[in-house]
N, C-alpha and C. Protein backbone atom coordinates (compact mmCIF):
# COMPACT_ATOMS: atom_id res chain seq x y z
N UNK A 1 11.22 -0.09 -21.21
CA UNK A 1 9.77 -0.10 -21.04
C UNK A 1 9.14 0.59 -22.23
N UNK A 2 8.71 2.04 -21.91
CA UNK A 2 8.00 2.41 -23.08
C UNK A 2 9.03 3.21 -23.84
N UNK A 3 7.48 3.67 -24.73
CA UNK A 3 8.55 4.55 -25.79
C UNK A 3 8.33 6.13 -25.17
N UNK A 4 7.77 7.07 -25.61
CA UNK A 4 7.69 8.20 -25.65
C UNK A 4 6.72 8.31 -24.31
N UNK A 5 6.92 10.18 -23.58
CA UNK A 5 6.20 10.20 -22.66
C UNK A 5 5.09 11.08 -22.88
N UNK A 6 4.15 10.69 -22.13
CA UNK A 6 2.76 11.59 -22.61
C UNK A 6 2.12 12.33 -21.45
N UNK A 7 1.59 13.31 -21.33
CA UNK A 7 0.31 13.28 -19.96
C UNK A 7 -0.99 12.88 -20.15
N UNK A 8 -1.59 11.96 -19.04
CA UNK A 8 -2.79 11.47 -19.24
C UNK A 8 -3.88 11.84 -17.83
N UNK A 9 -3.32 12.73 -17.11
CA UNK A 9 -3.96 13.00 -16.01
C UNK A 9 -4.16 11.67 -14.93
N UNK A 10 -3.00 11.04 -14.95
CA UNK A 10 -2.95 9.39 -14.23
C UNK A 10 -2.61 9.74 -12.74
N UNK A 11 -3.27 9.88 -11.85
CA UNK A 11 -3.31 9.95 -10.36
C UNK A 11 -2.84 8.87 -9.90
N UNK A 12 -2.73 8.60 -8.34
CA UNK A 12 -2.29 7.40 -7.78
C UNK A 12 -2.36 8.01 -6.13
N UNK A 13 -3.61 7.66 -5.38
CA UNK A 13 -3.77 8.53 -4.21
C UNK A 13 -3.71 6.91 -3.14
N UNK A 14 -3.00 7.50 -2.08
CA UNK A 14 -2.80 6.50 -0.69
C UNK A 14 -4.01 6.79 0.55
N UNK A 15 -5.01 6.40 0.65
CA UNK A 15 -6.57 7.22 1.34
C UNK A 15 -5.65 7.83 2.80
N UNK A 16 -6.53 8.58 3.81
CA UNK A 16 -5.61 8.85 4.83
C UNK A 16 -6.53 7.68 6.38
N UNK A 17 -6.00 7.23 7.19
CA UNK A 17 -6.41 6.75 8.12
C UNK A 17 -6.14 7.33 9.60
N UNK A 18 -6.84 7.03 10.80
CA UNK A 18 -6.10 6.63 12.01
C UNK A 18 -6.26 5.57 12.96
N UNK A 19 -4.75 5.17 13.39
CA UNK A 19 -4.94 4.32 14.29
C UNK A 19 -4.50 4.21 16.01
N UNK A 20 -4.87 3.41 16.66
CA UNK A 20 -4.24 3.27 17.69
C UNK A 20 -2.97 2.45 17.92
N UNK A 21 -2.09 2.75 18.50
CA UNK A 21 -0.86 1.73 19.09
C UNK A 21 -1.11 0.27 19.03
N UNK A 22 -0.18 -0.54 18.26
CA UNK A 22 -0.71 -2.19 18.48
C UNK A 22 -1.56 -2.54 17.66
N UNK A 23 -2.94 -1.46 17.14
CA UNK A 23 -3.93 -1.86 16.04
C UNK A 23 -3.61 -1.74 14.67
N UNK A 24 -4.87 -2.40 14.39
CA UNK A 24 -4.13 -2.42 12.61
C UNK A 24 -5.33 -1.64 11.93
N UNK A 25 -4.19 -1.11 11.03
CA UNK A 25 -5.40 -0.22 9.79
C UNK A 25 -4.91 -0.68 8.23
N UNK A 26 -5.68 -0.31 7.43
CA UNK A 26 -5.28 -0.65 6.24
C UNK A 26 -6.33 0.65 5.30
N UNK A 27 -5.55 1.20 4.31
CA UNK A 27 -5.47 2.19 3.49
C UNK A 27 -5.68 1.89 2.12
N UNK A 28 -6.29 2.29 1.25
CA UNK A 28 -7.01 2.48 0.18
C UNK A 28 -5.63 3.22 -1.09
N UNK A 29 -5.26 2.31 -1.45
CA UNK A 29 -4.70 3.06 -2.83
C UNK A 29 -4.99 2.88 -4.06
N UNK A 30 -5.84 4.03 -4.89
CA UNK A 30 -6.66 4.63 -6.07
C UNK A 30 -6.05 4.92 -6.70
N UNK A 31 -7.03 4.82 -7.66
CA UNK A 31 -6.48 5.78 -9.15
C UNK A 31 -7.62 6.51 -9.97
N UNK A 32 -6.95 7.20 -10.56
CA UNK A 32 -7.54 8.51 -11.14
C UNK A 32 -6.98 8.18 -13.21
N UNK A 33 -7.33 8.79 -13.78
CA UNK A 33 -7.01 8.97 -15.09
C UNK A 33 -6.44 7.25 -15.62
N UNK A 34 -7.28 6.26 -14.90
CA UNK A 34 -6.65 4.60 -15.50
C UNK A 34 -7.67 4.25 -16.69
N UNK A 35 -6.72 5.06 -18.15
CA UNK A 35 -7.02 4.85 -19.19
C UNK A 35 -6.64 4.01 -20.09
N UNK A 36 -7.28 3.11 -20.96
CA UNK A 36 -6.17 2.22 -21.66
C UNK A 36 -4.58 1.90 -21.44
N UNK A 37 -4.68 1.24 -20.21
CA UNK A 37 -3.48 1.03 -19.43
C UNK A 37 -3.06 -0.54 -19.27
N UNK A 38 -2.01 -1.46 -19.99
CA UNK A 38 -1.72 -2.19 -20.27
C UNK A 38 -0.54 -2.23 -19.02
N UNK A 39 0.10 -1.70 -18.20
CA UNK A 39 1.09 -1.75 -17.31
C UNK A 39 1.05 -0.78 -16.31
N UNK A 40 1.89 -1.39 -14.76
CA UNK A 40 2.73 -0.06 -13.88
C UNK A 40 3.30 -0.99 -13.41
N UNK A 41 4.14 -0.01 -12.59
CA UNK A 41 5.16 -0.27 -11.61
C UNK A 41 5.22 0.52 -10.92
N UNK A 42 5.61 1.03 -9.78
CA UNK A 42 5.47 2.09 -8.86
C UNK A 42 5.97 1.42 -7.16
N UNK A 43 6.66 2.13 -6.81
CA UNK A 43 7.28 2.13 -5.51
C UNK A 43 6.18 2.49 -4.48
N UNK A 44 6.13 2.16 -3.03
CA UNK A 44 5.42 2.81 -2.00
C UNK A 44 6.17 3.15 -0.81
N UNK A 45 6.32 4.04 -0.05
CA UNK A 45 7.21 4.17 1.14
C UNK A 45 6.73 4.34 1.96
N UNK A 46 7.15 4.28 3.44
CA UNK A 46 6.61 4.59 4.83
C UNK A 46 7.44 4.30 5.58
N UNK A 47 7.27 4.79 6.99
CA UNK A 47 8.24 4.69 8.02
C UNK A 47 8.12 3.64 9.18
N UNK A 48 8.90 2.40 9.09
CA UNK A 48 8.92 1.33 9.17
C UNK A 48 8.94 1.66 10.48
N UNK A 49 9.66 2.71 11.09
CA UNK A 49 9.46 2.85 13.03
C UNK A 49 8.18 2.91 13.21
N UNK A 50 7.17 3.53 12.69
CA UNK A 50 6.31 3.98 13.24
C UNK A 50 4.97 2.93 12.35
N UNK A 51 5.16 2.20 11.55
CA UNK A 51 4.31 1.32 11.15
C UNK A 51 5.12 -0.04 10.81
N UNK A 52 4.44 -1.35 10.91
CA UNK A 52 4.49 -2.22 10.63
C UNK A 52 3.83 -2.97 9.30
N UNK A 53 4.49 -3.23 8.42
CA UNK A 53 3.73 -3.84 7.19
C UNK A 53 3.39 -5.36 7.45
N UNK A 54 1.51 -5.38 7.57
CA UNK A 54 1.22 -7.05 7.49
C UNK A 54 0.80 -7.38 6.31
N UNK A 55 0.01 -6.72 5.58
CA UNK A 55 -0.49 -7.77 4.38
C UNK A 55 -0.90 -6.55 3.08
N UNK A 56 -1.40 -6.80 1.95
CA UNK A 56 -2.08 -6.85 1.18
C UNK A 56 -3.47 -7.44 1.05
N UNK A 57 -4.25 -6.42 0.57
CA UNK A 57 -5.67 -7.24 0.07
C UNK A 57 -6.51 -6.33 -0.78
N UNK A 58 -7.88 -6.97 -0.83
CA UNK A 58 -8.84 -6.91 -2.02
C UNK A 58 -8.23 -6.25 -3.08
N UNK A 59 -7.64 -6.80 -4.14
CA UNK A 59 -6.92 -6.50 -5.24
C UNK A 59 -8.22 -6.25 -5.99
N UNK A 60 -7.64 -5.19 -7.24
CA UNK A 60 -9.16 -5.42 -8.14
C UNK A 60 -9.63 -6.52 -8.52
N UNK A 61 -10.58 -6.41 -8.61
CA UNK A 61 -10.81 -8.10 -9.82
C UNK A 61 -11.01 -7.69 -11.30
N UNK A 62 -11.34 -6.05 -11.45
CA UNK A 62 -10.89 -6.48 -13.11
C UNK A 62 -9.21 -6.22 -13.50
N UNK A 63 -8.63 -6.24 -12.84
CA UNK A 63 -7.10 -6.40 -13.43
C UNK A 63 -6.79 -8.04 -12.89
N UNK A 64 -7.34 -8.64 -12.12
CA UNK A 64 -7.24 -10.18 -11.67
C UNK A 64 -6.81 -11.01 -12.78
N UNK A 65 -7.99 -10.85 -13.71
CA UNK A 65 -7.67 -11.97 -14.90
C UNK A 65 -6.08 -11.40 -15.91
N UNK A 66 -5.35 -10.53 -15.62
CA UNK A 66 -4.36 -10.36 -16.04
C UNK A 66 -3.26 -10.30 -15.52
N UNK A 67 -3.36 -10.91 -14.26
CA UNK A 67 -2.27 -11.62 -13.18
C UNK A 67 -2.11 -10.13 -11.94
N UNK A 68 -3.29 -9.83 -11.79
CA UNK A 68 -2.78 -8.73 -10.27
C UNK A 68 -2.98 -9.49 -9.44
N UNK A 69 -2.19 -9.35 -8.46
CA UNK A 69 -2.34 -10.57 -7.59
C UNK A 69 -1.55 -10.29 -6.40
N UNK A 70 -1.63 -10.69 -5.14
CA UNK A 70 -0.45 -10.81 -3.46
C UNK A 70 1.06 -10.90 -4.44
N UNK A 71 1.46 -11.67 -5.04
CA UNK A 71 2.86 -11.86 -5.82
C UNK A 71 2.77 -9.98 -6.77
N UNK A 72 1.91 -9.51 -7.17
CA UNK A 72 2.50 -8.32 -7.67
C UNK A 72 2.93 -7.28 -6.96
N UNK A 73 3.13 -7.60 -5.45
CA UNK A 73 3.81 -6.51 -4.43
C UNK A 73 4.76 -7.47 -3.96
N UNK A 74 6.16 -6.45 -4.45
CA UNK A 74 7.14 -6.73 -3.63
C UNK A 74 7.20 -6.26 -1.87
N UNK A 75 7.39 -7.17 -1.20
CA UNK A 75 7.01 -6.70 -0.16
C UNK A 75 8.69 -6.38 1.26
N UNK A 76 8.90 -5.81 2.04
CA UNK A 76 9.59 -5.31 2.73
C UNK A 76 10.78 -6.14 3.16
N UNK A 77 11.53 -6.54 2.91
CA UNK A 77 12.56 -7.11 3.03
C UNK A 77 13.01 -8.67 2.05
N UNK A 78 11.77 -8.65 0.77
CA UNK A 78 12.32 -9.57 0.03
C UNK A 78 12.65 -8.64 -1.51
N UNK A 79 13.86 -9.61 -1.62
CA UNK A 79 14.82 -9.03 -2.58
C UNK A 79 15.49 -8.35 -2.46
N UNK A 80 15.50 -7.14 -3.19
CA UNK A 80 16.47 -5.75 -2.68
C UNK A 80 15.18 -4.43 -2.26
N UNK A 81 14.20 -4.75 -1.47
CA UNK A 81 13.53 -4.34 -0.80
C UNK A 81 13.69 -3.84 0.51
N UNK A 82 13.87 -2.61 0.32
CA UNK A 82 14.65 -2.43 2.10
C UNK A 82 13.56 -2.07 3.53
N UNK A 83 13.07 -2.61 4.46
CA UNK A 83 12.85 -1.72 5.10
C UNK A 83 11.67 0.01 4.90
N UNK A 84 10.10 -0.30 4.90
CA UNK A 84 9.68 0.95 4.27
C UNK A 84 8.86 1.04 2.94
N UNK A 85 9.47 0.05 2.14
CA UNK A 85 9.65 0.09 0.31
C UNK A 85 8.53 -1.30 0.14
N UNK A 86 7.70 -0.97 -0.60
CA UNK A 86 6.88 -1.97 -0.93
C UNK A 86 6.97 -1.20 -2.76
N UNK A 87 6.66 -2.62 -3.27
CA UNK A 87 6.83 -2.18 -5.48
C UNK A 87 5.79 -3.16 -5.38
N UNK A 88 4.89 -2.26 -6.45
CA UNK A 88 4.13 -2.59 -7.01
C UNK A 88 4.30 -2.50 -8.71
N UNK A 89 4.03 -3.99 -9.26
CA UNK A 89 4.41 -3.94 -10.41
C UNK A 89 2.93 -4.87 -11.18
N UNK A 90 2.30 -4.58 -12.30
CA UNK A 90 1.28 -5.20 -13.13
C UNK A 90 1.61 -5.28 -14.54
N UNK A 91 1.70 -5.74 -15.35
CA UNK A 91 0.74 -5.82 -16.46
C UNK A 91 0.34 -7.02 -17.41
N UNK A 92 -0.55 -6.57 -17.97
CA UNK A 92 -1.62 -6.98 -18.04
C UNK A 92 -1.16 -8.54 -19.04
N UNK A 93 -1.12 -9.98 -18.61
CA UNK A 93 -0.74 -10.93 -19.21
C UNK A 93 -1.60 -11.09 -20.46
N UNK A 94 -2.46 -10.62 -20.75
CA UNK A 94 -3.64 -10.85 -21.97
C UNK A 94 -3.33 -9.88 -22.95
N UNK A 95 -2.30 -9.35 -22.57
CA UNK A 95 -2.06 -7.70 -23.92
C UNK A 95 -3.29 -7.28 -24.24
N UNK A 96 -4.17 -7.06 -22.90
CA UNK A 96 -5.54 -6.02 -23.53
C UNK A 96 -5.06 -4.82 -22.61
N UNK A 97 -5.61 -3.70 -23.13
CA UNK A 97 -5.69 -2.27 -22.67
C UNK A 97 -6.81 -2.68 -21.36
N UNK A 98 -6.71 -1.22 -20.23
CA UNK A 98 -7.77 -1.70 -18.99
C UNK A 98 -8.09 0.12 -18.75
N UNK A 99 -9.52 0.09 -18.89
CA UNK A 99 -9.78 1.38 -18.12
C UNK A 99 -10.54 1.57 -17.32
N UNK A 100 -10.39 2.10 -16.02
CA UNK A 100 -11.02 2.10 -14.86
C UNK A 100 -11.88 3.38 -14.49
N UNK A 101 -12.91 3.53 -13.67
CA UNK A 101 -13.79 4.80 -13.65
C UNK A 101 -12.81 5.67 -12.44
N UNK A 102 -12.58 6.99 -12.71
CA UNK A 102 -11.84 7.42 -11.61
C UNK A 102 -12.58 7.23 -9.72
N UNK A 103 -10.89 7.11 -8.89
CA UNK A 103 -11.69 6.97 -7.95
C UNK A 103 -11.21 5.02 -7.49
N UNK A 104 -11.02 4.43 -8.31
CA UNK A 104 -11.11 3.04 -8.23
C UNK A 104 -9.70 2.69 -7.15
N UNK A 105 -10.30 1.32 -6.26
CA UNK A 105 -9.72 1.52 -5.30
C UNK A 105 -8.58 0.10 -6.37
N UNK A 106 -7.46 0.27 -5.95
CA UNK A 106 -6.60 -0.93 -6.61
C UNK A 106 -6.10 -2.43 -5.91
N UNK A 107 -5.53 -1.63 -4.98
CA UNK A 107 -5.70 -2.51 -3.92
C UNK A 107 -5.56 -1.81 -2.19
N UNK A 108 -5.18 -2.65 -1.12
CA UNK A 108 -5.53 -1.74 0.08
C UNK A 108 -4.18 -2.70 1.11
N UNK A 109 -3.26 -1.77 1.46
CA UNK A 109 -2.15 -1.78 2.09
C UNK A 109 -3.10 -1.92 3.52
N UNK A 110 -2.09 -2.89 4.85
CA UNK A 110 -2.34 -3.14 5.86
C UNK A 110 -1.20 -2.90 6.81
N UNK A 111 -1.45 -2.15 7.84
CA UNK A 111 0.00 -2.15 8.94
C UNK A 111 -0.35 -2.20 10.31
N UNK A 112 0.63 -2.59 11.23
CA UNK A 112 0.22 -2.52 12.63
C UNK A 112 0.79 -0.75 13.29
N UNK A 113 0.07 -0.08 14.39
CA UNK A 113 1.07 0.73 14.41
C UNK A 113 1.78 0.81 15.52
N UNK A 114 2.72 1.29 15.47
CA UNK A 114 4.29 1.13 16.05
C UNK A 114 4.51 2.23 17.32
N UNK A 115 3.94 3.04 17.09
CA UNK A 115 3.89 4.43 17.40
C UNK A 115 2.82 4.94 18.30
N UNK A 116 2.34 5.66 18.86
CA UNK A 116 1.16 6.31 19.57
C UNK A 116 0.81 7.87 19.86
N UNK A 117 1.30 8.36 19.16
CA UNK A 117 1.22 9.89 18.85
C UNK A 117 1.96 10.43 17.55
N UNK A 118 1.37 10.94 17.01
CA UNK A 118 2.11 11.64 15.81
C UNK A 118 1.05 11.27 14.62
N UNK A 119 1.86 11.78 13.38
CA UNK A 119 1.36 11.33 12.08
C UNK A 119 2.37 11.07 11.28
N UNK A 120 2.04 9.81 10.50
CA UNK A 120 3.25 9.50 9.78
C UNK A 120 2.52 9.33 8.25
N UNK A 121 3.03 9.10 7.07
CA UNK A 121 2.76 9.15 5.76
C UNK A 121 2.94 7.74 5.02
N UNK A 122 2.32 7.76 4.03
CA UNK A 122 2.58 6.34 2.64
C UNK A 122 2.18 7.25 1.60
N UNK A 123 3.91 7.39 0.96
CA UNK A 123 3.70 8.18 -0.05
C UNK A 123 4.51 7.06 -1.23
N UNK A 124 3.96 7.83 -2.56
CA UNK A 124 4.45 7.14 -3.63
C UNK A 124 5.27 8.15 -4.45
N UNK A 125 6.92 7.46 -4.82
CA UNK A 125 7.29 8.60 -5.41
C UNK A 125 6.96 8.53 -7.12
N UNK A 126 7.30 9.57 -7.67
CA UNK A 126 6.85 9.46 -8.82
C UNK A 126 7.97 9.50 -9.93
N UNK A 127 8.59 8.24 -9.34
CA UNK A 127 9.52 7.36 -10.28
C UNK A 127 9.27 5.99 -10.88
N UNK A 128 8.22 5.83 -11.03
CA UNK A 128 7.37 4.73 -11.54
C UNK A 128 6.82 4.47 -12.67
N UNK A 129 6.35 3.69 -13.70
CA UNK A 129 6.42 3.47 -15.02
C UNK A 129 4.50 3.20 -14.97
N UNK A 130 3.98 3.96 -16.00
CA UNK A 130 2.72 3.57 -15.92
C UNK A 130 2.43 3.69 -17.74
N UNK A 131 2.43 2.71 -18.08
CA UNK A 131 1.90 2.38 -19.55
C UNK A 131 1.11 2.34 -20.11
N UNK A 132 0.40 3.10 -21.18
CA UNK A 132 -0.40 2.89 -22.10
C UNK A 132 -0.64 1.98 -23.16
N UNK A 133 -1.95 1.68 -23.90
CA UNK A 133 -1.75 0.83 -24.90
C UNK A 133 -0.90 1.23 -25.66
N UNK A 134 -0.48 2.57 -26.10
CA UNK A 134 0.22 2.69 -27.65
C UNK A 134 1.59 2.96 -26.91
N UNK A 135 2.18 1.98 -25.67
CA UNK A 135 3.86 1.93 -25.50
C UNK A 135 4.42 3.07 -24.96
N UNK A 136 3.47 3.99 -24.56
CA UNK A 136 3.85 5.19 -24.21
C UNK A 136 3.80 5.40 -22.48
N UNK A 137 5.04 6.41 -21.79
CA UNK A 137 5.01 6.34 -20.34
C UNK A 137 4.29 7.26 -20.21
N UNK A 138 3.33 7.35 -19.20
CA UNK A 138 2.48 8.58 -18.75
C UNK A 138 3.43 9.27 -17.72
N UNK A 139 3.03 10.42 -17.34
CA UNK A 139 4.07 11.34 -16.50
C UNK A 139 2.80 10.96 -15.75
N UNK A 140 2.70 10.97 -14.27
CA UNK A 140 1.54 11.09 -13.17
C UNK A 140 2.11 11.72 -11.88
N UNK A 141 1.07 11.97 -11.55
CA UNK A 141 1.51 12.57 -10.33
C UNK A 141 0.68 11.84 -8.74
N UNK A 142 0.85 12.01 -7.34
CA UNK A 142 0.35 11.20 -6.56
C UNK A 142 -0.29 11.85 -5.24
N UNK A 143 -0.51 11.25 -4.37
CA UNK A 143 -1.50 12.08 -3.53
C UNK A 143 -1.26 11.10 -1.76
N UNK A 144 0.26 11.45 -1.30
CA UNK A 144 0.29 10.78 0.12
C UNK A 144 -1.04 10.12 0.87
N UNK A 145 -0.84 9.53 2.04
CA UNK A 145 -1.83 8.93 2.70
C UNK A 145 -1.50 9.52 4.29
N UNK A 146 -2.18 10.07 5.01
CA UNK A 146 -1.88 10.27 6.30
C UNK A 146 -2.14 9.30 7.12
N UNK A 147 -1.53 8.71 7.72
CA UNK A 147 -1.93 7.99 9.39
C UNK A 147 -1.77 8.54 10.32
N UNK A 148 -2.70 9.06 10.94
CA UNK A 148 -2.92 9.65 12.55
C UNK A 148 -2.87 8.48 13.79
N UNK A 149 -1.69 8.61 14.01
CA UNK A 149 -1.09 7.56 15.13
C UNK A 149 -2.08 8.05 16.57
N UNK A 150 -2.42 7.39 17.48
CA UNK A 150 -2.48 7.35 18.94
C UNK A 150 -2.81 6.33 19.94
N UNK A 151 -3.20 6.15 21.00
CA UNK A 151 -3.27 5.85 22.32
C UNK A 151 -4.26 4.45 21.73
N UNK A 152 -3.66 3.60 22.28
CA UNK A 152 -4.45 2.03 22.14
C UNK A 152 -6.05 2.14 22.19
N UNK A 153 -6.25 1.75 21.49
CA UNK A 153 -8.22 1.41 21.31
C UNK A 153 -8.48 3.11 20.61
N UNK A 154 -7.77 3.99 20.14
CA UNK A 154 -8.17 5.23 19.53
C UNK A 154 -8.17 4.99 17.71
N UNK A 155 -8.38 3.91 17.32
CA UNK A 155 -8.80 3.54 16.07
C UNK A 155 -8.14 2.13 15.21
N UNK A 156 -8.40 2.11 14.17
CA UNK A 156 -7.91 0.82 13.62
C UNK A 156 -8.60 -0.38 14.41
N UNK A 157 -7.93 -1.81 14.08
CA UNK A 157 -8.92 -2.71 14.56
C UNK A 157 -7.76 -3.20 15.27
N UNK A 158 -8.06 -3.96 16.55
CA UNK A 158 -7.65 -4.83 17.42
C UNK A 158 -7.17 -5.67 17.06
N UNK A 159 -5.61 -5.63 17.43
CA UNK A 159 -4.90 -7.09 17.13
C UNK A 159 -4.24 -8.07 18.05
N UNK A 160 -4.91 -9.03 18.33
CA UNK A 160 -4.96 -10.22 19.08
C UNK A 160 -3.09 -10.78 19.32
N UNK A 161 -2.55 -10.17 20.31
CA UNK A 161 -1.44 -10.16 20.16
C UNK A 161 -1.14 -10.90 21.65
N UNK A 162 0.16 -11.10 22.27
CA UNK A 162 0.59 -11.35 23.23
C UNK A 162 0.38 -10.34 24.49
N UNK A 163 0.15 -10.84 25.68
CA UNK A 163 -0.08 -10.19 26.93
C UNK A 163 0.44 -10.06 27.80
N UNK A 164 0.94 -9.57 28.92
CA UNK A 164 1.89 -9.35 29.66
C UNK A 164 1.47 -9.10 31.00
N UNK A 165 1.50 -9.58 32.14
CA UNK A 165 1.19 -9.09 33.53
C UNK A 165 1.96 -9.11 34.37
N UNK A 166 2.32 -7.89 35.26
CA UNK A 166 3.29 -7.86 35.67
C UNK A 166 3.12 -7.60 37.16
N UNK A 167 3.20 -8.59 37.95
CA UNK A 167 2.80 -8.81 39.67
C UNK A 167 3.74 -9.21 40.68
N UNK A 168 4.09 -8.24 41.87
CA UNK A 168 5.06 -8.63 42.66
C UNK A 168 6.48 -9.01 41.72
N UNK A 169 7.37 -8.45 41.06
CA UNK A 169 8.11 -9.42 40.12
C UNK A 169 8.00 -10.18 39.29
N UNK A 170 6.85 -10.73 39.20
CA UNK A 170 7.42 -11.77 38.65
C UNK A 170 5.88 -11.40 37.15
N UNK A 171 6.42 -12.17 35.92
CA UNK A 171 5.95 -11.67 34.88
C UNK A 171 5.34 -13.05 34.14
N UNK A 172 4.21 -12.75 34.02
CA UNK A 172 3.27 -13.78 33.46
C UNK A 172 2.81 -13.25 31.79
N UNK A 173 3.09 -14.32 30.92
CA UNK A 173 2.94 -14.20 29.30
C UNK A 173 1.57 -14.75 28.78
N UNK A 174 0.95 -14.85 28.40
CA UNK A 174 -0.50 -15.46 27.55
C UNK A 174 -0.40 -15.00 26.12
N UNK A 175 -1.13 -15.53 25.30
CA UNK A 175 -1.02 -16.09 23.90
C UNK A 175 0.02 -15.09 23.54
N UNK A 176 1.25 -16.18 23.24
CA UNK A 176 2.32 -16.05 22.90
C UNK A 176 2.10 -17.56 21.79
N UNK A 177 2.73 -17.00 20.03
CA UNK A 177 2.64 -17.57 19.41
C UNK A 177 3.55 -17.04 18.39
C-alpha cells in the first residue's frame, strides 16, 4: 500500500444507538481529519449474537463518483468474512485526492436486534490502511458505537417479520416469507 506513516488526526467514529428486540437500527459511521485522502480500508466488528447485519446505505455521494458504493463493503459471510466482520475498502478510481469537513457521515450500517437487554458495540480496529495523496499511511485512531439493546417497540424501527399464535396447541404462522 503506502509508503511512509504519518499522523493526520484521521478519526473514524461508529454513532451510538438503541434498539428494541426484532427492530432494526442503523448507525452512522464518520470521519474526522478526511484530508486529501485518495484511499481506506478498514475492518468493522460486532457481535453477531446479539445483532443481525441487514444492509448498507446512504453512501457519500462525494466519494460516489470514485466507485464508493454497496460492493465496497465486504459483507458477513462472503469471502473470508467471518461472522461479525464487515471491510470496508475505497479508493478513489479518478486518482484525485478527497477532503471532507469533519463530522461527515460515510456511510450508515443497518442491523436487526437479536438480543433484548444489554449493550453491545461496533467497533473498528485500528488495523486499517487510510491513504493520503502523497502515498503515505495515516496512523488513526476510532471511536466504538454503542447499541442499547431492549424490550420490543423500545426503539429502532419495526420489522415486518413473521407471526406466531399460539392457541389450545395448536400453532398458527402469518407472513411467512
Amino acid at each position: 500500500a503506502g509508503g511512509s506513516t504519518t499522523s493526520n488526526n484521521f478519526k473514524l467514529t461508529v454513532s451510538n444507538a438503541s434498539v428494541g428486540f426484532g427492530s432494526e437500527v442503523c448507525v452512522a459511521v464518520k470521519a474526522d481529519g478526511f484530508k486529501d485522502i485518495t484511499g481506506l480500508q478498514f475492518q468493522m466488528k460486532y457481535d453477531s449474537t446479539k445483532l443481525l447485519f441487514k444492509s448498507v446505505r446512504n453512501f457519500n455521494t462525494t466519494l460516489s463518483p470514485g466507485g464508493f458504493e454497496e460492493s465496497s463493503i465486504g459483507k458477513p459471510g462472503e469471502g473470508f468474512n467471518k461472522a461479525g466482520t464487515l471491510i470496508m475498502g475505497w479508493f478513489d478510481s479518478r486518482s484525485q485526492k478527497t477532503t471532507l469537513p469533519d463530522g461527515t457521515t460515510l456511510f450508515e450500517l443497518c442491523f436487526t436486534a437479536r438480543d433484548s437487554s444489554g449493550n453491545t458495540s461496533i467497533s473498528i480496529p485500528t488495523t486499517g490502511e487510510i491513504i493520503n495523496a502523497n502515498d503515505q499511511l495515516l496512523s488513526y485512531t476510532t471511536q466504538s458505537g454503542v447499541i442499547t439493546l431492549g424490550k420490543p417497540g423500545s426503539g429502532g424501527e419495526s420489522v415486518n417479520g413473521p407471526t406466531f399464535k399460539i392457541t389450545g396447541g395448536s400453532v398458527e404462522a402469518n407472513n411467512l416469507s
